[in-house]
Protein backbone atom coordinates (compact mmCIF):
# COMPACT_ATOMS: atom_id res chain seq x y z
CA UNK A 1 102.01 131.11 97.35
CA UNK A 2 101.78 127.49 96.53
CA UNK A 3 99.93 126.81 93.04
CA UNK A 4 98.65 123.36 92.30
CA UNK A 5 97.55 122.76 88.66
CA UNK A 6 94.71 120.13 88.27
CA UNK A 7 91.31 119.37 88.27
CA UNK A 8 89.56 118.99 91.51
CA UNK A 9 88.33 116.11 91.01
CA UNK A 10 91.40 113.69 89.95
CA UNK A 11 92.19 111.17 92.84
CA UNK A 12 96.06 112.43 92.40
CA UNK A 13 95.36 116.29 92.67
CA UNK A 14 93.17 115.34 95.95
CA UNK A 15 96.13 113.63 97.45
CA UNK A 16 98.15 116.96 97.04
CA UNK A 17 94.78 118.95 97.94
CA UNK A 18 94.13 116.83 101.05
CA UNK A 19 97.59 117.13 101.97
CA UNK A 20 98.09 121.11 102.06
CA UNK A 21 95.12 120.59 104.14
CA UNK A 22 96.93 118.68 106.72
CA UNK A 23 100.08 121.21 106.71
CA UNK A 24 97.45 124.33 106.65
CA UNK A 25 99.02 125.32 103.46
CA UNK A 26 97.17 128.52 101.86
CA UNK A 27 97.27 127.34 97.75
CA UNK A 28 96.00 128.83 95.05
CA UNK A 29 94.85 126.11 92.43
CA UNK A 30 94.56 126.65 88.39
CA UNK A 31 92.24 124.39 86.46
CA UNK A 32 93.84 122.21 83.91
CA UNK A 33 92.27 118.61 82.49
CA UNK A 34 89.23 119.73 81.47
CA UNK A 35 87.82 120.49 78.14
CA UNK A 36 87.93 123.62 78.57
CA UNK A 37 92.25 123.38 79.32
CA UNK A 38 93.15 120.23 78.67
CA UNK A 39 96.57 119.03 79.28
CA UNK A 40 97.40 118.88 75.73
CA UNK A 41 97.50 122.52 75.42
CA UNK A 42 100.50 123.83 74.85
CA UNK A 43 101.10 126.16 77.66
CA UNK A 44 100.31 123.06 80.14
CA UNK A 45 102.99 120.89 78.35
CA UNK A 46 105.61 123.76 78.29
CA UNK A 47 105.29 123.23 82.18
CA UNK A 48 104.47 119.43 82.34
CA UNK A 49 105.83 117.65 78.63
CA UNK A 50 103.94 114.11 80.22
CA UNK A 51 100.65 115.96 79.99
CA UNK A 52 99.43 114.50 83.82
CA UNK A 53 97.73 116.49 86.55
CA UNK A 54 98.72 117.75 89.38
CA UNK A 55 101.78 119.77 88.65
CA UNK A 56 102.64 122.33 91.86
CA UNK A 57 105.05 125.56 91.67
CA UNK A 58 106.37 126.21 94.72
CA UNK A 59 108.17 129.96 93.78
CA UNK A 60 110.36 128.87 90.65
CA UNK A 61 110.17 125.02 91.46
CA UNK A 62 107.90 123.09 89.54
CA UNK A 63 107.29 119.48 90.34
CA UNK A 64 105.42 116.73 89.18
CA UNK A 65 104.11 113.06 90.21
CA UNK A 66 101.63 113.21 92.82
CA UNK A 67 103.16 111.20 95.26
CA UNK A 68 106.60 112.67 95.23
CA UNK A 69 104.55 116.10 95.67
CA UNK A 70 103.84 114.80 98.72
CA UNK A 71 106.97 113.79 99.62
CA UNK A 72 108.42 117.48 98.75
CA UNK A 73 105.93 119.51 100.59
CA UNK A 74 105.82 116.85 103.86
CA UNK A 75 109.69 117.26 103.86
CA UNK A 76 109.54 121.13 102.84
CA UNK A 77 107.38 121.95 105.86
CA UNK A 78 109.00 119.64 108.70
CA UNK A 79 106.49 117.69 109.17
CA UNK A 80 108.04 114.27 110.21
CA UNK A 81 105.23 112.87 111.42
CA UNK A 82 103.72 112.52 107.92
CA UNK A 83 107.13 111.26 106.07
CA UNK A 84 109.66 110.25 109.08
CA UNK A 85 112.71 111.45 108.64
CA UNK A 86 115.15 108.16 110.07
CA UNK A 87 115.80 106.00 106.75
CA UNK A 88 113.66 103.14 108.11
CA UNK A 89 110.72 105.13 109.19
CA UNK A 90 110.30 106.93 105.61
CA UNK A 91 110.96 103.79 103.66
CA UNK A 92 107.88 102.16 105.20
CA UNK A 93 105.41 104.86 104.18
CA UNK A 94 107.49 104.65 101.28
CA UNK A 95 106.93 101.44 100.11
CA UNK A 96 103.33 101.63 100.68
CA UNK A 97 102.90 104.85 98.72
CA UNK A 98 104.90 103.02 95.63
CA UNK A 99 102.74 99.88 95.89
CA UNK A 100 99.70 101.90 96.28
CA UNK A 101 101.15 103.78 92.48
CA UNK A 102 101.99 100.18 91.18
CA UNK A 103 100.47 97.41 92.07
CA UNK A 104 97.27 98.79 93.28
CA UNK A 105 96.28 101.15 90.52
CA UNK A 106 97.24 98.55 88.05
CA UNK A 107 94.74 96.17 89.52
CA UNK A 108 91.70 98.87 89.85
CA UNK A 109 92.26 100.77 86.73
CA UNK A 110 90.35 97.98 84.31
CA UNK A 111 87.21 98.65 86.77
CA UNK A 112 87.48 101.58 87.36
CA UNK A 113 87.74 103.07 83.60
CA UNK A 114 84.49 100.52 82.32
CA UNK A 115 81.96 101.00 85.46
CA UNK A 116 82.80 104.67 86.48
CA UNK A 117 84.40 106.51 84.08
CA UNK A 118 82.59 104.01 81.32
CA UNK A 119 85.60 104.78 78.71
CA UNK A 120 84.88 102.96 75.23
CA UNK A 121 88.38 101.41 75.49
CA UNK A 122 87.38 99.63 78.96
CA UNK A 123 84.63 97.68 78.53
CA UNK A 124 85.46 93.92 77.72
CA UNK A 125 83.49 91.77 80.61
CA UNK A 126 86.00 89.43 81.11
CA UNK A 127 88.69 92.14 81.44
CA UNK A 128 86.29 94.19 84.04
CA UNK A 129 85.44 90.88 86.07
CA UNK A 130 89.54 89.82 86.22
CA UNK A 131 90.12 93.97 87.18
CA UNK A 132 87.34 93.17 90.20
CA UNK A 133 89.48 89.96 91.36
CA UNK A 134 92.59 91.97 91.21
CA UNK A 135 91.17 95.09 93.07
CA UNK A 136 89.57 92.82 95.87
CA UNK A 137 92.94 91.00 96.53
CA UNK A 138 95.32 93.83 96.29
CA UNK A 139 92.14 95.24 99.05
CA UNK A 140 92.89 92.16 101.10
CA UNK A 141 96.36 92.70 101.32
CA UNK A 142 95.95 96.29 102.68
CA UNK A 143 92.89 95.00 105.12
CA UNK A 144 95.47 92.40 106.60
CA UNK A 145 98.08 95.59 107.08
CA UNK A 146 95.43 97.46 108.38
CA UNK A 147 94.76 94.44 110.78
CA UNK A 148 98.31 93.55 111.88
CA UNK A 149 99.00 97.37 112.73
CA UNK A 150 95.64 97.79 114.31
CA UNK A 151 95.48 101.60 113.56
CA UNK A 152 97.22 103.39 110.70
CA UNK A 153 99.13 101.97 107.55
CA UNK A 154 102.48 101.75 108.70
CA UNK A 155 101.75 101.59 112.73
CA UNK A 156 100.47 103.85 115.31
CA UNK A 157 100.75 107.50 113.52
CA UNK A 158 99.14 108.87 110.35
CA UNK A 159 101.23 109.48 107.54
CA UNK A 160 101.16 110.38 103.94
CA UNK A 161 100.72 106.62 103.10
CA UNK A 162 97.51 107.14 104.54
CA UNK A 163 96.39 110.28 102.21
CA UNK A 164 97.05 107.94 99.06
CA UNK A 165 95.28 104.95 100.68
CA UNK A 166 92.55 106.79 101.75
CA UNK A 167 91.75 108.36 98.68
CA UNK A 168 92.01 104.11 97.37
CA UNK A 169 89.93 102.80 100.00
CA UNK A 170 87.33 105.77 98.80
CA UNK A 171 87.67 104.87 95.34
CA UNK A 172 87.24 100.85 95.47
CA UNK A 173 84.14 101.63 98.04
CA UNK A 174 82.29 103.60 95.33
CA UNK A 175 82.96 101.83 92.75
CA UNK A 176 79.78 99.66 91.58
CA UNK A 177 80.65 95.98 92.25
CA UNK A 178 80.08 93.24 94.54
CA UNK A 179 82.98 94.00 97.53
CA UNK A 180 84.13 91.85 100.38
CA UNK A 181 83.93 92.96 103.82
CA UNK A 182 86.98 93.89 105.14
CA UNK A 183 86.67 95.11 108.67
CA UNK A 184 89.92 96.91 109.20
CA UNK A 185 89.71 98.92 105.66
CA UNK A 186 86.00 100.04 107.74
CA UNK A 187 87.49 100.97 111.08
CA UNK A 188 90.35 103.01 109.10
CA UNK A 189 87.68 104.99 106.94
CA UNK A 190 85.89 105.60 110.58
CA UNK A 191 89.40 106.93 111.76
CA UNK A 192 89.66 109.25 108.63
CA UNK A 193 86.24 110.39 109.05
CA UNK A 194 87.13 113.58 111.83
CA UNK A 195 90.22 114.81 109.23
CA UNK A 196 88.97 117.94 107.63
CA UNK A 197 91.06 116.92 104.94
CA UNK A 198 89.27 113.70 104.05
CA UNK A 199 85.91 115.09 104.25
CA UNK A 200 86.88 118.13 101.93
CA UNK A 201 89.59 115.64 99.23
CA UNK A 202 88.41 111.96 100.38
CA UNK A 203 85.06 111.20 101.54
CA UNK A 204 83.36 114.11 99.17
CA UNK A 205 81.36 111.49 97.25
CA UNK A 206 84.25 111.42 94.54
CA UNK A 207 85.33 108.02 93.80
């Protein structure tokens, strides 16, 4: 059986969560970033030396990166409709799951870190006020996607770029500060909101 090491409640261990959801993946899920096993401990590093949640072992394969655990277990289990399997169609959920790692959590994580997770390290103003402009465009940019496909992030069929996206659009809603309205970021949280996935991993009142 699939393990998946991680806390619950990381944003990347949900995207992995959510997904074996989707696949109806039985999993069997350890613990590990909490104070009680934190990732420093040595029998976590002997499996993961980067010390980051989730890691997955799939039989004697063990795999890190939460996004290219997606990748693996979309591919693994056939599932084409999540990660296409023609060279154009994969790229674009691709691209949007790298920007989504990049240039997106770049722009939230000054936010994020001084109004939610209030970290001693995060909490210039000026820093937190320029992390709010960055988050809102970056938001704007995905609204205008949103808009232009008129249903899911890459077109007409949900894919894994819309497990990591989800779990954003999540995240920048609950996250105390004043938010433009972006109507297509709303209508794609109202299509998410049957998925039993996204009510167990995305909308569980988790930013």
């Amino acid at each position: 059986m699939l393990k998946v090491l991680g806390r619950a409640t990381s944003i990347n261990v949900r995207k992995v969560l959510w997904l074996c959801e989707e696949l109806g993946l039985p999993l069997e899920r350890e613990d590990w970033g909490t104070p009680e096993r934190p990732t420093s401990d040595a029998a976590f590093l002997a499996i993961n030396p980067h010390g980051l949640v989730p890691v997955i072992r799939d039989g004697e394969f063990v795999l890190r990166e939460s996004n290219t655990i997606c990748r693996y277990l979309a591919a693994a289990h056939g599932r084409t409709d999540l990660l296409p399997a023609d060279p154009r169609g994969r790229a674009g959920v691709e691209q949007w799951m790298d920007w989504q790692a990049t240039e997106l959590n770049n722009a939230w994580r000054p936010a994020f870190m001084g109004l939610v997770r209030r970290h001693p390290a995060w909490q210039d103003a000026a820093a937190i006020a320029a992390g709010i402009e960055a988050w809102n465009a970056q938001m704007r940019l995905l609204d205008a996607q949103l808009a232009r496909t008129g249903a899911w992030v890459t077109g007409g069929t949900f894919t894994l770029a819309d497990i990591v996206l989800g779990l954003a659009i999540n995240r920048w809603r609950l996250t105390p500060f004043d938010k433009p309205v972006l109507a297509a970021v709303q209508a794609c949280e109202q299509r998410l909101a049957p998925r039993p996935g996204w009510r167990l991993h995305g909308a569980n009142g988790m930013p």
